[in-house]
N, C-alpha and C. Protein backbone atom coordinates (compact mmCIF):
# COMPACT_ATOMS: atom_id res chain seq x y z
N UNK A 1 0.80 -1.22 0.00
CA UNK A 1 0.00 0.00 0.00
C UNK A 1 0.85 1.28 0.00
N UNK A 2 1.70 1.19 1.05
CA UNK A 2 3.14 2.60 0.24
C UNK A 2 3.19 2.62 -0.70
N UNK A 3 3.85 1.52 -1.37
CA UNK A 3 4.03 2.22 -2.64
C UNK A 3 3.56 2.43 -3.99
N UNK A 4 2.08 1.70 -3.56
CA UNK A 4 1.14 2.64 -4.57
C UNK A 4 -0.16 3.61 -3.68
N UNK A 5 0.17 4.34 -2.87
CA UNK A 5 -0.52 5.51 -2.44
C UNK A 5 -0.80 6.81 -3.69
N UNK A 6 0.37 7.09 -4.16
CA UNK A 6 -0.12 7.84 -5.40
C UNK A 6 -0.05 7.45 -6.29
N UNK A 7 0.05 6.29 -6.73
CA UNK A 7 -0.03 5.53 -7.74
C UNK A 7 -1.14 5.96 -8.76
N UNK A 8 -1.35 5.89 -10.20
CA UNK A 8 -2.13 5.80 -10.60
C UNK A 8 -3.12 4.58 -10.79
N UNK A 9 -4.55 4.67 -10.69
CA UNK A 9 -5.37 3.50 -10.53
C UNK A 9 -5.19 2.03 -11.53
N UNK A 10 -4.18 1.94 -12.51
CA UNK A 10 -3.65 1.31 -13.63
C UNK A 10 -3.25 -0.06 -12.95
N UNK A 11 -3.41 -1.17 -13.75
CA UNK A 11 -3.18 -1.95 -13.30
C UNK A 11 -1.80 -2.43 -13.67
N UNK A 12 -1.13 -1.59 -14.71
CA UNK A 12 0.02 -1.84 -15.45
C UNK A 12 1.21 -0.99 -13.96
N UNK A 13 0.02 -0.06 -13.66
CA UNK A 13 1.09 0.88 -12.59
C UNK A 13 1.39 -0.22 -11.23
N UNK A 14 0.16 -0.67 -11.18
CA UNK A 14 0.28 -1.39 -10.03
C UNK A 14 1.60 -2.40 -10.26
N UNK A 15 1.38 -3.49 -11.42
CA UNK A 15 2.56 -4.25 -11.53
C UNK A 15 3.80 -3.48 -11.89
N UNK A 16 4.21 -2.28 -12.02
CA UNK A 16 5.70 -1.74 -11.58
C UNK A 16 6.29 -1.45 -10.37
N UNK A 17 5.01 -1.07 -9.74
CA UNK A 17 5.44 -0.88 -8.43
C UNK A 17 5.73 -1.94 -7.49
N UNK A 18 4.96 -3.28 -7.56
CA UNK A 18 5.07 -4.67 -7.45
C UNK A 18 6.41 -4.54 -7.45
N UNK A 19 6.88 -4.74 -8.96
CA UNK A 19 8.35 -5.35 -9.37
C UNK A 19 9.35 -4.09 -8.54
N UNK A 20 9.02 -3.11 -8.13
CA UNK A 20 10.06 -1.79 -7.86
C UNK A 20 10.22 -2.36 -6.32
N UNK A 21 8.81 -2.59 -5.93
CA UNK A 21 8.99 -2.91 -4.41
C UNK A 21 9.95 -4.42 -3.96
N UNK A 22 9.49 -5.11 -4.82
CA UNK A 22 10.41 -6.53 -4.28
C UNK A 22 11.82 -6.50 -4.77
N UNK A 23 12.08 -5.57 -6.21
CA UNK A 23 13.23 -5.41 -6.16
C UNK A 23 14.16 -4.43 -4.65
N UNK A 24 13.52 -3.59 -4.34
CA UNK A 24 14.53 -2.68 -3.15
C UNK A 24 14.24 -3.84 -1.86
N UNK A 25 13.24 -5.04 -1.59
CA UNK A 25 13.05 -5.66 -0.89
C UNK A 25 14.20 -6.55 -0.90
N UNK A 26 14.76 -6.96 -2.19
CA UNK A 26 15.58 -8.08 -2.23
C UNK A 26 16.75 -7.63 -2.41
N UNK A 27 17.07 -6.54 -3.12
CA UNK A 27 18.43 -5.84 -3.48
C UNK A 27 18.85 -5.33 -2.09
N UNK A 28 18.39 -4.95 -0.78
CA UNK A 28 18.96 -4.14 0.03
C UNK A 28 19.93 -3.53 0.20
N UNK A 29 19.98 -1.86 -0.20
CA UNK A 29 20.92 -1.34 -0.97
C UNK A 29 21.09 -0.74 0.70
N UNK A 30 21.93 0.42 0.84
CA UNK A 30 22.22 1.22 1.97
C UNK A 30 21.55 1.12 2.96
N UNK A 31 20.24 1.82 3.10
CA UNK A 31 19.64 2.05 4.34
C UNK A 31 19.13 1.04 4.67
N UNK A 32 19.00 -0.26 4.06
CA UNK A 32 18.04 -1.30 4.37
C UNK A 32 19.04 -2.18 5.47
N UNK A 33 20.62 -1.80 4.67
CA UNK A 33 22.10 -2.53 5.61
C UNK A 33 21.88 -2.26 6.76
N UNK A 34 21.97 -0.97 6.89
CA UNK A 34 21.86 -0.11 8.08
C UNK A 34 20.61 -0.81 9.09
N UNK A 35 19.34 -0.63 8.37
CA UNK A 35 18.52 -1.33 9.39
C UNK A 35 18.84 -2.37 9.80
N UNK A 36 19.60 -3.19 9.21
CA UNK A 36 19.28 -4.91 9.39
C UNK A 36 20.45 -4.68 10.81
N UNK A 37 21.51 -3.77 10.24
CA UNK A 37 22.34 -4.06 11.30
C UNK A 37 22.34 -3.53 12.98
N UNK A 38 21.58 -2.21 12.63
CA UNK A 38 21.25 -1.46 13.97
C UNK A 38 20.07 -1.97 14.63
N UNK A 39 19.14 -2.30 13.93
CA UNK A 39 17.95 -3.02 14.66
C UNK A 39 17.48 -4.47 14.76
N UNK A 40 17.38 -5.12 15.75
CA UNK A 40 17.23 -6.35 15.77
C UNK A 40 15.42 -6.75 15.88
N UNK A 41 14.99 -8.10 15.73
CA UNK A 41 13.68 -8.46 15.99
C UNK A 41 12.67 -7.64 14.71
N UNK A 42 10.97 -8.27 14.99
CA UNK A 42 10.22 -7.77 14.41
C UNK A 42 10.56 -6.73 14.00
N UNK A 43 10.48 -5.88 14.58
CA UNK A 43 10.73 -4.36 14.52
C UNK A 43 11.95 -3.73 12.74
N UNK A 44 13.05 -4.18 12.79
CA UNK A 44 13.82 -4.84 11.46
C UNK A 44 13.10 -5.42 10.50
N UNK A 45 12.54 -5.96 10.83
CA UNK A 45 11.67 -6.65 9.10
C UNK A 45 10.15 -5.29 8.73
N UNK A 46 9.72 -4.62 10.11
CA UNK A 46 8.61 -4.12 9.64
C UNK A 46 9.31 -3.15 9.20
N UNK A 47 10.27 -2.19 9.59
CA UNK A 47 11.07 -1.05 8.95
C UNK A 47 11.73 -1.33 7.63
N UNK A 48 12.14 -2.46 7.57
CA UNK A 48 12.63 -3.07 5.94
C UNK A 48 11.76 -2.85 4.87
N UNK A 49 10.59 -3.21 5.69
CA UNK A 49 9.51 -3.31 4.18
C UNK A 49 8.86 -2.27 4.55
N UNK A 50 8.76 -1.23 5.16
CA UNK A 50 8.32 0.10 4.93
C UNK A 50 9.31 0.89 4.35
N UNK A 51 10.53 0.95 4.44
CA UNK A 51 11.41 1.80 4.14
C UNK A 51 11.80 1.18 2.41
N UNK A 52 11.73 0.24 2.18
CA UNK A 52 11.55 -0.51 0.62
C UNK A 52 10.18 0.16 0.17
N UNK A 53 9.54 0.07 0.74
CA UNK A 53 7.41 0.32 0.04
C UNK A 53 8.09 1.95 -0.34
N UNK A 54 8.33 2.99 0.98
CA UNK A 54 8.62 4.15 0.74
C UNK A 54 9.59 4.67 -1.14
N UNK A 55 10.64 3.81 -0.75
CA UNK A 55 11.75 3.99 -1.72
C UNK A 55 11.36 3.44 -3.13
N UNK A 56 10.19 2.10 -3.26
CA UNK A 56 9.58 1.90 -4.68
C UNK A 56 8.20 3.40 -4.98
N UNK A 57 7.85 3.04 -3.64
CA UNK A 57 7.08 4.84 -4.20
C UNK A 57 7.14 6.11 -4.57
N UNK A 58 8.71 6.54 -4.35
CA UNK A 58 9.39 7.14 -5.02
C UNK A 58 9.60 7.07 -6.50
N UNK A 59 10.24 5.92 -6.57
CA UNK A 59 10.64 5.61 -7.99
C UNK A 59 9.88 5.60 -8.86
N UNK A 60 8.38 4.76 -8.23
CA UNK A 60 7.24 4.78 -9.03
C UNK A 60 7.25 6.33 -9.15
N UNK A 61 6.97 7.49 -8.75
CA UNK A 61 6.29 8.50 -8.64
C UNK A 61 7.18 9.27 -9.86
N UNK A 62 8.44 8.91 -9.54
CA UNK A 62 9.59 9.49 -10.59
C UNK A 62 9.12 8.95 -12.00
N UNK A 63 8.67 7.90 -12.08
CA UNK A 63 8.46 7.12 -13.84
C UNK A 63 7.21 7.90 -14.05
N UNK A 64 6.02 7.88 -13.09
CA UNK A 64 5.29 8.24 -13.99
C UNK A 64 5.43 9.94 -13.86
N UNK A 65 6.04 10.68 -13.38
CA UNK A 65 5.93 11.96 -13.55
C UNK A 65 6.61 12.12 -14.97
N UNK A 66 7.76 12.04 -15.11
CA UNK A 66 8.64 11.65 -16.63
C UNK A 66 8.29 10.85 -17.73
N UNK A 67 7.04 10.00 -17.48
CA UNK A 67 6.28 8.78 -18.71
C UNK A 67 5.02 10.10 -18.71
């Protein structure tokens, strides 16, 4: 649901944001390191995948402003 909040209602939008989100889910680039390493328990996995949802909703927001 992050990261299609402004999404457009598209179902094509929906499946980029899909693929944007599991990619920053699985790639864990910088800040995701950082979480894994400073925070331990639940708490680490729910910030992972909010801070991934956040960062594909970005990206999403970037494609379609520029598409």
């Amino acid at each position: 649901p992050v990261t299609l909040t402004a999404a457009p209602a598209v179902w094509e939008w929906g499946a980029d944001g899909f693929v944007l989100f599991r990619f920053f889910d699985i790639a864990t680039p910088w800040p995701f390191r950082w979480l894994a390493l400073d925070v331990q328990g639940g708490l680490c996995i729910l910030l992972d995948v909010l801070v991934a949802g956040v960062f594909a909703g970005v990206f999403l927001q970037l494609i379609v402003y520029y598409l």
